[in-house]
Protein backbone atom coordinates (compact mmCIF):
# COMPACT_ATOMS: atom_id res chain seq x y z
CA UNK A 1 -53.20 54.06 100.52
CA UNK A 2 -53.51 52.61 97.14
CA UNK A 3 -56.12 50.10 96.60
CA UNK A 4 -55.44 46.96 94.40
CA UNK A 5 -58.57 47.65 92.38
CA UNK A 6 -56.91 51.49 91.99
CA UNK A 7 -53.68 50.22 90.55
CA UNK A 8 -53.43 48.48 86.80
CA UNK A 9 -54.86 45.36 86.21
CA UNK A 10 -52.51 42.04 86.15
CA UNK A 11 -52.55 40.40 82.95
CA UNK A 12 -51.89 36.78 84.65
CA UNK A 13 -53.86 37.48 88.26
CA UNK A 14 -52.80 33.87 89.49
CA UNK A 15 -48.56 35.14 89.54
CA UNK A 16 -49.45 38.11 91.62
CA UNK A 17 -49.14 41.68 91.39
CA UNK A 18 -45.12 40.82 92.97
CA UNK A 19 -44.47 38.52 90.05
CA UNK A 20 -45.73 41.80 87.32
CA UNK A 21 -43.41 44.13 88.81
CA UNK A 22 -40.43 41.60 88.37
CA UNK A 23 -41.53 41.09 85.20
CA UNK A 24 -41.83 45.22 84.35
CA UNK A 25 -38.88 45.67 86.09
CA UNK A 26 -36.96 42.88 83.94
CA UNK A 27 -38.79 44.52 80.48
CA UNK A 28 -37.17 48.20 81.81
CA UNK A 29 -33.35 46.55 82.27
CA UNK A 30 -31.21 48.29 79.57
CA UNK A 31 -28.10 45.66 79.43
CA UNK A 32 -29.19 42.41 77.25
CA UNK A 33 -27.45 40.54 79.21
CA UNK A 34 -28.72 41.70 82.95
CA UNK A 35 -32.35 41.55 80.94
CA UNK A 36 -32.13 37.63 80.11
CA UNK A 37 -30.36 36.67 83.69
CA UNK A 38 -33.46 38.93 84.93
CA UNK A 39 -36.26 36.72 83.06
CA UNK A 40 -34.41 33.35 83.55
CA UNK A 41 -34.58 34.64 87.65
CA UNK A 42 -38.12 35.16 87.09
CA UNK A 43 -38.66 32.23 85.75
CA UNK A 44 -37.48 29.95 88.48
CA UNK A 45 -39.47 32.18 91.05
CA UNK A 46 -43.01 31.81 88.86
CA UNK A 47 -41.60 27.44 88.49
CA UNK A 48 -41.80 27.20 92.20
CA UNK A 49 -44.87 28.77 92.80
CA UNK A 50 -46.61 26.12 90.53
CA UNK A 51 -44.44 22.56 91.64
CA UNK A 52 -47.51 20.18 91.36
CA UNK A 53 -47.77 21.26 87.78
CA UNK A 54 -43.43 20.60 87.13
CA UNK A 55 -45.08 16.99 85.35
CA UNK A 56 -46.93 18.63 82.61
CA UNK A 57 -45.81 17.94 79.62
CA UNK A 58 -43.96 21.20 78.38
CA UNK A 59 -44.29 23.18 81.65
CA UNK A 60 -41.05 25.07 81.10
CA UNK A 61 -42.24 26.37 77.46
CA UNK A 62 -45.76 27.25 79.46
CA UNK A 63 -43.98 29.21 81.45
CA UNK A 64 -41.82 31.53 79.17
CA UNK A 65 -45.28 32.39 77.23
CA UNK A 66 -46.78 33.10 80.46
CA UNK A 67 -43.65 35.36 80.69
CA UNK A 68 -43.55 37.35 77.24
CA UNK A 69 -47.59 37.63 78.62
CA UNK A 70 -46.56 39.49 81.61
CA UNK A 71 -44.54 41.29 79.75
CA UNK A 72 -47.15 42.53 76.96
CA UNK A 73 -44.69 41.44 74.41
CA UNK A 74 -42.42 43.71 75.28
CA UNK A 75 -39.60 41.47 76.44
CA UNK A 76 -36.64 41.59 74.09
CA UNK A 77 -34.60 38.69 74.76
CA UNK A 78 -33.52 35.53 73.18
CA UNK A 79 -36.49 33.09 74.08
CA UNK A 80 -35.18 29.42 74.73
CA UNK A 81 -38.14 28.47 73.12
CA UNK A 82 -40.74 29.85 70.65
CA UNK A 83 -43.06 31.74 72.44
CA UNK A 84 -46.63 32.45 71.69
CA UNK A 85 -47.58 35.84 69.65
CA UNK A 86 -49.72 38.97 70.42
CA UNK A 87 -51.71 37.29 67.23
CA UNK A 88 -51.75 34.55 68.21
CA UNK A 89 -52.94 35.16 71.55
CA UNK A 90 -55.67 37.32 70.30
CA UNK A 91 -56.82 35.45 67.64
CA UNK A 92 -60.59 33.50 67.60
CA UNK A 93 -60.19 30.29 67.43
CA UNK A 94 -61.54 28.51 64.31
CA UNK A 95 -64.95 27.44 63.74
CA UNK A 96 -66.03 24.71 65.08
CA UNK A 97 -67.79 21.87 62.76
CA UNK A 98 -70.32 19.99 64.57
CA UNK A 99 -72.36 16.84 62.76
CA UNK A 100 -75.90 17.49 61.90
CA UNK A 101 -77.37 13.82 61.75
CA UNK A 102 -80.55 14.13 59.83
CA UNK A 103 -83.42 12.74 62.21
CA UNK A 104 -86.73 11.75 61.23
CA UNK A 105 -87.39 12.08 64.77
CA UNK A 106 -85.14 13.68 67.15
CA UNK A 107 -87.03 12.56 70.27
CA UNK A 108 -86.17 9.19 69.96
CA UNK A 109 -82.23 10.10 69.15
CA UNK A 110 -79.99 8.92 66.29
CA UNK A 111 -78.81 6.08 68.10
CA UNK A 112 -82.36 4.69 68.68
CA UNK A 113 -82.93 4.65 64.88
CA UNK A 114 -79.67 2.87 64.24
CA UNK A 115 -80.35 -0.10 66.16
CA UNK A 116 -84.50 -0.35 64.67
CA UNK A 117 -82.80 -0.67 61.20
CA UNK A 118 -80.20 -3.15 62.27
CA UNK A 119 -82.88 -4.63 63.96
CA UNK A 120 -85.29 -4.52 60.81
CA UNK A 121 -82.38 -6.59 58.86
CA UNK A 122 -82.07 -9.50 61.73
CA UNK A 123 -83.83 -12.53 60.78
CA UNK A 124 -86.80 -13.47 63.24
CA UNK A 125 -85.87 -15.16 66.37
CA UNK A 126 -85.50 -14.64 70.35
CA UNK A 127 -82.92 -12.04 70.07
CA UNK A 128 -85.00 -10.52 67.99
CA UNK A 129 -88.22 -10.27 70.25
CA UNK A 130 -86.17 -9.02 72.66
CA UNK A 131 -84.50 -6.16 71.13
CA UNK A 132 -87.56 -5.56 69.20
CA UNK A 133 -88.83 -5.60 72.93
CA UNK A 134 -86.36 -3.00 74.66
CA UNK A 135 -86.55 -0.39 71.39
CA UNK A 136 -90.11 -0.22 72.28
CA UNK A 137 -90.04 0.69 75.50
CA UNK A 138 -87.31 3.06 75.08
CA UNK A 139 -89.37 4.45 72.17
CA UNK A 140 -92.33 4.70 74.19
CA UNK A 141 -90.23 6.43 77.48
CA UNK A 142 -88.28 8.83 74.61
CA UNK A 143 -92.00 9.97 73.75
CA UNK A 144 -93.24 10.56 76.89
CA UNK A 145 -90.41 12.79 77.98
CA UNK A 146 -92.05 15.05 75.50
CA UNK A 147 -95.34 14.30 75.18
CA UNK A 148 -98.27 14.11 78.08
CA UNK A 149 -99.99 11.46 76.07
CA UNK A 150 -98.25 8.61 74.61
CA UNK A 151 -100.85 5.97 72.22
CA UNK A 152 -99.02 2.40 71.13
CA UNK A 153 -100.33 3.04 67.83
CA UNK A 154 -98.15 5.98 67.05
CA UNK A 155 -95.41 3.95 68.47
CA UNK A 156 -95.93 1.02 65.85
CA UNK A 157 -96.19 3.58 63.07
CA UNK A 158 -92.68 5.50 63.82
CA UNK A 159 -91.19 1.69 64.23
CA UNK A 160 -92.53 0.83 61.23
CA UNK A 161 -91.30 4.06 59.10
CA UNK A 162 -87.82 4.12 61.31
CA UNK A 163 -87.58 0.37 59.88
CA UNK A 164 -88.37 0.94 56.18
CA UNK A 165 -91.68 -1.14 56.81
CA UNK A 166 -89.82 -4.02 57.24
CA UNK A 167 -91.35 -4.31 61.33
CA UNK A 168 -94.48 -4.09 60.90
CA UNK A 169 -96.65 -4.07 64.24
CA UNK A 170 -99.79 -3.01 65.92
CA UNK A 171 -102.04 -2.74 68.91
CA UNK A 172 -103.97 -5.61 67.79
CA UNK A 173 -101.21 -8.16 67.89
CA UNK A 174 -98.88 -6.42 70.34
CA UNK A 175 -98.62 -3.93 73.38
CA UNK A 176 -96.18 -2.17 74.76
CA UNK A 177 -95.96 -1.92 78.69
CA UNK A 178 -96.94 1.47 80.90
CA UNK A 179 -93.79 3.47 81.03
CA UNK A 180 -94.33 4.72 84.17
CA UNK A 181 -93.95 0.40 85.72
CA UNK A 182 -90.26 0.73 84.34
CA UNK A 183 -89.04 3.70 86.18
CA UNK A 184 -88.17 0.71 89.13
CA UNK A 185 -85.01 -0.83 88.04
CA UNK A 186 -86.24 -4.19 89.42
CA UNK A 187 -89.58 -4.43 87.28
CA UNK A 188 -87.49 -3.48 84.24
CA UNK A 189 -86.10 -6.28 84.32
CA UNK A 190 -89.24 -8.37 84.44
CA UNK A 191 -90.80 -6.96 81.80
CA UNK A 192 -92.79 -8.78 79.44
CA UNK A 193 -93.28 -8.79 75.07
CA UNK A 194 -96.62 -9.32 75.55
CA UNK A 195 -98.57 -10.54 72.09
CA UNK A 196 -102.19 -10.09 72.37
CA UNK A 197 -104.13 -13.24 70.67
């Protein structure tokens, strides 16, 4: 007895080791024409195997690359498409570009510092307060979540660089509240700009 593990390895496992001898069998066919009725057979066998995926877009061309696959390339018949090469197959795929926003401070994120310049340019009012309000205490949980010990002041001082020194704040006048009271949902919500007289 022949184990599976014994015997060569399939090149598409999910058509079966039955589907790779149709499709060796088919590449071995001398006659042209017995050859293409051969893979068009195949074909329609390796189509119904797969009928929840007969919607994708392009299934049939899917299928004929999956066949000249099987076949290591070796398949010499007239394609009804244009099926994938050997080079193509085997080629790494280009590198990848990925954006490098510059930072000063990559704890509190890219977005973060985005909205304390928009907010630098708003002109004072409610709104105001309150965003000035919620970047706080999202700058204060951001540097928690890498630091044990979190001081106001140093909180003031990176809103006050992240904002060009336009917002200019500090424990005297202001304070931000305990992180740790806004991990409920429900006190977040009640949380209070509290200015220190």
């Amino acid at each position: 007895m022949q184990y599976n593990t014994q015997k060569e390895k399939l090149l598409l496992p999910e058509y079966g080791r039955n589907i790779q001898n149709m499709v060796d069998h088919c590449v071995s066919i001398k006659d042209p024409e017995e050859r293409k009725k051969c893979a068009y057979t195949v074909i329609d066998i390796m189509g119904t195997m797969f009928p929840h995926l007969r919607d994708v877009n392009n299934f049939k061309h899917i299928l004929w690359d999956h066949l000249a696959i099987m076949s290591d390339f070796k398949l010499e018949i007239d394609y009804p498409y244009e099926v994938i090469t050997r080079e193509e197959l085997y080629t790494a795929p280009g590198h990848l570009e990925y954006s490098r926003p510059t930072m000063q401070y990559r704890h509190y994120g890219k977005i973060l510092e985005k909205m304390i310049k928009i907010a630098a340019d708003m002109e004072d009012s409610d709104k105001k307060d309150h965003l000035l309000k919620m970047l706080l205490n999202q700058m204060k949980r951001s540097y928690t979540q890498w630091n044990k010990e979190v001081d106001d002041e140093k909180i003031f001082h990176d809103m006050y660089e992240l904002s060009a020194g336009k917002i200019n704040m500090s424990t005297d006048t202001h304070s931000i509240p305990d992180v740790r009271s806004n991990s409920n949902p429900d006190k977040l919500r009640n949380i209070r700009f509290q200015r220190r007289k």
